[in-house]
C-alpha atoms as a PDB file:
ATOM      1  CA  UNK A   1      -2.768   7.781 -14.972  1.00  0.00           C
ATOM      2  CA  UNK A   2      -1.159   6.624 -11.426  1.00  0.00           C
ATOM      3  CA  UNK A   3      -2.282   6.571  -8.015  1.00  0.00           C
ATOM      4  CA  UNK A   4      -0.276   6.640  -4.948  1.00  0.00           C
ATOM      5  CA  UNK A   5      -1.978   4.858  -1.856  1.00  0.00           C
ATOM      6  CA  UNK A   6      -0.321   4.861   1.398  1.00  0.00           C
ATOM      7  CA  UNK A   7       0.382   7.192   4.688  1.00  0.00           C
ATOM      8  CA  UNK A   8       1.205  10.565   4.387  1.00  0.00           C
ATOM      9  CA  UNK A   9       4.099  10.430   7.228  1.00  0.00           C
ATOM     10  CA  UNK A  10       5.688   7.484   5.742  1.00  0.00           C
ATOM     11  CA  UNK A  11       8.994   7.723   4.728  1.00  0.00           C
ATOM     12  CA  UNK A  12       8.941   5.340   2.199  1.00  0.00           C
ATOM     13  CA  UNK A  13       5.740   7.391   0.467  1.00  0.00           C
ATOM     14  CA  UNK A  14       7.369  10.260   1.341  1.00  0.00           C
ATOM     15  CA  UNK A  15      10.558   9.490  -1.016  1.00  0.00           C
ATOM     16  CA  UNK A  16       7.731   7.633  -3.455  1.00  0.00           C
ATOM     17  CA  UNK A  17       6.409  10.880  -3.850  1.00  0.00           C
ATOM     18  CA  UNK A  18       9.316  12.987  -4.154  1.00  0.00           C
ATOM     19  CA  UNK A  19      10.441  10.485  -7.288  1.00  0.00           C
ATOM     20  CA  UNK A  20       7.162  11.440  -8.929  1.00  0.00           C
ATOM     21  CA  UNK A  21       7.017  14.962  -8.445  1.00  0.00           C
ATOM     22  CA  UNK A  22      11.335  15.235  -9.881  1.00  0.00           C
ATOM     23  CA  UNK A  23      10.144  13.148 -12.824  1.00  0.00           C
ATOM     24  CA  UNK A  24       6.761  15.236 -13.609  1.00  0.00           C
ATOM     25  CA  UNK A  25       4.929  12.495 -13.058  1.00  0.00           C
ATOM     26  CA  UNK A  26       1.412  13.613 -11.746  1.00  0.00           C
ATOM     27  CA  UNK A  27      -0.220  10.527  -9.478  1.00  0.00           C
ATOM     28  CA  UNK A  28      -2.911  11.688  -6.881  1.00  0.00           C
ATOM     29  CA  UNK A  29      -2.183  10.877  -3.457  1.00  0.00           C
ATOM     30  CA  UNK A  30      -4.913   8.412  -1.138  1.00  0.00           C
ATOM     31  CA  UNK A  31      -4.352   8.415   2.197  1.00  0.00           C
ATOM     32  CA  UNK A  32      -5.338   5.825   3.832  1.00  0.00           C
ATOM     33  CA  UNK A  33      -6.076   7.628   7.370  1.00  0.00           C
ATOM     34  CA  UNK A  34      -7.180  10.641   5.540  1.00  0.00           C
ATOM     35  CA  UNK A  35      -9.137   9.407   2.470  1.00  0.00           C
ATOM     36  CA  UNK A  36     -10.075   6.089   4.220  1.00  0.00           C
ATOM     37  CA  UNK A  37      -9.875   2.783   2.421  1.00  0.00           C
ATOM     38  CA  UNK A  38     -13.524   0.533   1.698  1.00  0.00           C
ATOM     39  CA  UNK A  39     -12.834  -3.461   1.448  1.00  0.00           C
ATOM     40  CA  UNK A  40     -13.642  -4.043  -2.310  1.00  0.00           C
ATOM     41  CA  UNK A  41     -10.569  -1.757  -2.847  1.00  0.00           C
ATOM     42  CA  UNK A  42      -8.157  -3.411   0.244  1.00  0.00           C
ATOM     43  CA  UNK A  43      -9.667  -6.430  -1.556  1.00  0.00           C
ATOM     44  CA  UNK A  44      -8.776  -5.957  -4.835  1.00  0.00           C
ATOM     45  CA  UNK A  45      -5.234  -5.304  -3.879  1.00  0.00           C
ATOM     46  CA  UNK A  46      -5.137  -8.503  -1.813  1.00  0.00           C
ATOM     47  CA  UNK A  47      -6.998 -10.378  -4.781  1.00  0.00           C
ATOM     48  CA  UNK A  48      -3.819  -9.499  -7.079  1.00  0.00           C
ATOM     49  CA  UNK A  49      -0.736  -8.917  -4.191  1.00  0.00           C
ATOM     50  CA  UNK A  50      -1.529 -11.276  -1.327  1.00  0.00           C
ATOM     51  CA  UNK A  51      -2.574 -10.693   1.879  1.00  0.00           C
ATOM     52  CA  UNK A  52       0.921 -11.939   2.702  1.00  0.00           C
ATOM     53  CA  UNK A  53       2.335  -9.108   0.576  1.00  0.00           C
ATOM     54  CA  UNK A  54       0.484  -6.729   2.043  1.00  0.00           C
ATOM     55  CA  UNK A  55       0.729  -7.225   5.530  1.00  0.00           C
ATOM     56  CA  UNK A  56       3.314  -5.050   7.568  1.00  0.00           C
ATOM     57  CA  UNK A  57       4.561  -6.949   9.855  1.00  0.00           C
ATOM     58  CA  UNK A  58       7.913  -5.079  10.711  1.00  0.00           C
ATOM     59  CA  UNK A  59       6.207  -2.165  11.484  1.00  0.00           C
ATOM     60  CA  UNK A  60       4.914  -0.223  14.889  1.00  0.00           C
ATOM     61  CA  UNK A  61       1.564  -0.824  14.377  1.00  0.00           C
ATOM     62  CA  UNK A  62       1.792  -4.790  14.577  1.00  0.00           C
ATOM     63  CA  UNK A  63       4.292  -4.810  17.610  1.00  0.00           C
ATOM     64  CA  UNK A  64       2.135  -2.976  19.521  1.00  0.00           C
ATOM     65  CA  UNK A  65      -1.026  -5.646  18.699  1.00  0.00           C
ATOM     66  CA  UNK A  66      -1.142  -8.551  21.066  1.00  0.00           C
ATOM     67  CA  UNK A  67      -0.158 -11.828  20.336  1.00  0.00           C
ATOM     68  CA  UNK A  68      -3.706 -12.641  19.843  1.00  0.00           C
ATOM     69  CA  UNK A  69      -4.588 -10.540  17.514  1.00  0.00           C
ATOM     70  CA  UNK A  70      -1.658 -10.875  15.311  1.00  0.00           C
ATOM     71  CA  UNK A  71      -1.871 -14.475  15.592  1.00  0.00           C
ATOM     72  CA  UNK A  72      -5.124 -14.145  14.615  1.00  0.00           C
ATOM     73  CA  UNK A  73      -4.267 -13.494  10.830  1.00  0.00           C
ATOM     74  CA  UNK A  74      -5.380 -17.156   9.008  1.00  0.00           C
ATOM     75  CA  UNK A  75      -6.628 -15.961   5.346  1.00  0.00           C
ATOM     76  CA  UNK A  76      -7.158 -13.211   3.272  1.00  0.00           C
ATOM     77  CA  UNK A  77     -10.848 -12.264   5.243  1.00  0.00           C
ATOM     78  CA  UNK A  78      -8.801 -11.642   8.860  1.00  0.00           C
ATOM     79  CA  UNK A  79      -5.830 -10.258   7.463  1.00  0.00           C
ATOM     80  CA  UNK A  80      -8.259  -7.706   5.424  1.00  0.00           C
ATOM     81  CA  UNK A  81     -10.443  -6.892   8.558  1.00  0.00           C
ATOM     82  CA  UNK A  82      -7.222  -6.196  10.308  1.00  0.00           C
ATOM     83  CA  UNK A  83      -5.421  -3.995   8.098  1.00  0.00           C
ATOM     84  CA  UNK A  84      -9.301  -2.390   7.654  1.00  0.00           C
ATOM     85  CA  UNK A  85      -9.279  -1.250  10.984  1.00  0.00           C
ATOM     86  CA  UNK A  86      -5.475  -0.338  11.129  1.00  0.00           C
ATOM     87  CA  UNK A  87      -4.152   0.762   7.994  1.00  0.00           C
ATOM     88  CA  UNK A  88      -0.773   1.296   9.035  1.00  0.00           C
ATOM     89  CA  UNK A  89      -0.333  -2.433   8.754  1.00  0.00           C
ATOM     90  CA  UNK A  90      -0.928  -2.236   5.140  1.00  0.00           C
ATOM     91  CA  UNK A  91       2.529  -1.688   3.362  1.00  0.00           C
ATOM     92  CA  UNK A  92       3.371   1.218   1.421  1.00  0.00           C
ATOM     93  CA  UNK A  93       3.639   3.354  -0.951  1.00  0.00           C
ATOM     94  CA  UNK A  94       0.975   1.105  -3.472  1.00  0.00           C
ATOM     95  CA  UNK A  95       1.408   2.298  -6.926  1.00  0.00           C
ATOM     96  CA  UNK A  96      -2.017   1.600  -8.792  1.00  0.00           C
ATOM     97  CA  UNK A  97      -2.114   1.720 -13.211  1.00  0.00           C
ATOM     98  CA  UNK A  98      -5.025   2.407 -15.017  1.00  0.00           C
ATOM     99  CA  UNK A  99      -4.854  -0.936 -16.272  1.00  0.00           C
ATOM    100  CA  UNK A 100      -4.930  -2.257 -12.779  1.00  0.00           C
ATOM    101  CA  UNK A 101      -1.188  -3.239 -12.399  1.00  0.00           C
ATOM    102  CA  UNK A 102      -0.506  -2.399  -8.858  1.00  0.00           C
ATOM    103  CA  UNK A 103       3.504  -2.117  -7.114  1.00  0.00           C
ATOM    104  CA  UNK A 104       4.302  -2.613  -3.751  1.00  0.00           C
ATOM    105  CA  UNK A 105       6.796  -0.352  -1.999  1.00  0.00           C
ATOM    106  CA  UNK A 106       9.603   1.997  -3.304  1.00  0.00           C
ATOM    107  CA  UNK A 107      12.446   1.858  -5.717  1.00  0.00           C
ATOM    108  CA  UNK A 108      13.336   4.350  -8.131  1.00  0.00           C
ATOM    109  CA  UNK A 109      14.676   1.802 -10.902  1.00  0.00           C
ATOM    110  CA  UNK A 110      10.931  -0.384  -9.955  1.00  0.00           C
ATOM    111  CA  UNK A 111       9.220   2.543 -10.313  1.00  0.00           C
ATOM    112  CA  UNK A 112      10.814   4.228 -13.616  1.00  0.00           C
ATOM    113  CA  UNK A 113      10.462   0.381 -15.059  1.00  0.00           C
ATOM    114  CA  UNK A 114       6.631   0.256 -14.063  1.00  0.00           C
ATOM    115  CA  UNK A 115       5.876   3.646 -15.298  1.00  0.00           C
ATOM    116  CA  UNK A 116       7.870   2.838 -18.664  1.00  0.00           C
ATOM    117  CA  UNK A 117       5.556  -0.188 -18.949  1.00  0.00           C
ATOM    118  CA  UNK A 118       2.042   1.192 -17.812  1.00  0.00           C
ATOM    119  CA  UNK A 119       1.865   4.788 -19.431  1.00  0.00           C
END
C-alpha cells in the first residue's frame, strides 16, 4: 500500500495523483492543511530525507517569510518547527511504502520504478 502526502492545490501532487489514478494504483491522499501533519511523522521523514530535502525553498511560502525567520533554519529541530507551522514549505508530493521507503517529488519513470520495487 502507498500514501500520497502533500497539498491538494499543488500542481506537482496534482499530476502525482493523476499518474496513480491512470495506472490503478490506489494510494490515499494526506493533506497536509487538511489532515494536518504531527512531528513524529514530519520527523520521520526528515530522519530518512533530510531536512535539507525537505525544505521548499523556491516556493511562495518561504519568500514571503522574513529574512529572519528563514535564516533561522540551523538543524533538523528549526527546520521541523518551521515547516510544522507552514506546511507549504514542506516539498511535495511524498510518496510513503509500507516498508517505509519514502520519494520526494514527481516523475512518472521515479514513480513507476518505486512502485515496481515496493509493491
Amino acid at each position: 500500500m502507498l500514501k500520497i502526502y502533500g497539498i491538494k492545490n499543488c500542481d506537482t501532487v496534482k499530476k502525482a495523483r493523476r499518474f496513480l489514478q491512470e495506472q490503478q494504483i490506489e494510494a490515499p491522499f494526506h493533506d497536509y492543511r487538511v489532515d494536518g501533519l504531527d512531528s513524529a511523522l514530519l520527523n520521520r521523514f526528515i530522519a530518512q530525507l533530510g531536512y535539507q530535502a525537505l525544505l521548499n525553498t523556491r516556493g511562495t511560502t518561504w519568500r514571503t517569510l522574513d529574512e529572519a525567520t528563514r535564516g533561522s533554519i540551523k538543524d533538523e529541530q528549526s527546520a521541523a518547527k518551521l515547516m510544522l507551522t507552514h506546511p507549504a514549505l514542506i516539498k511535495r508530493p511524498l510518496l510513503l511504502a509500507d516498508n517505509g521507503a519514502m520519494l520526494l517529488g514527481f516523475d512518472a519513470r521515479s514513480y513507476t520504478t518505486f512502485i515496481q520495487e515496493n509493491r
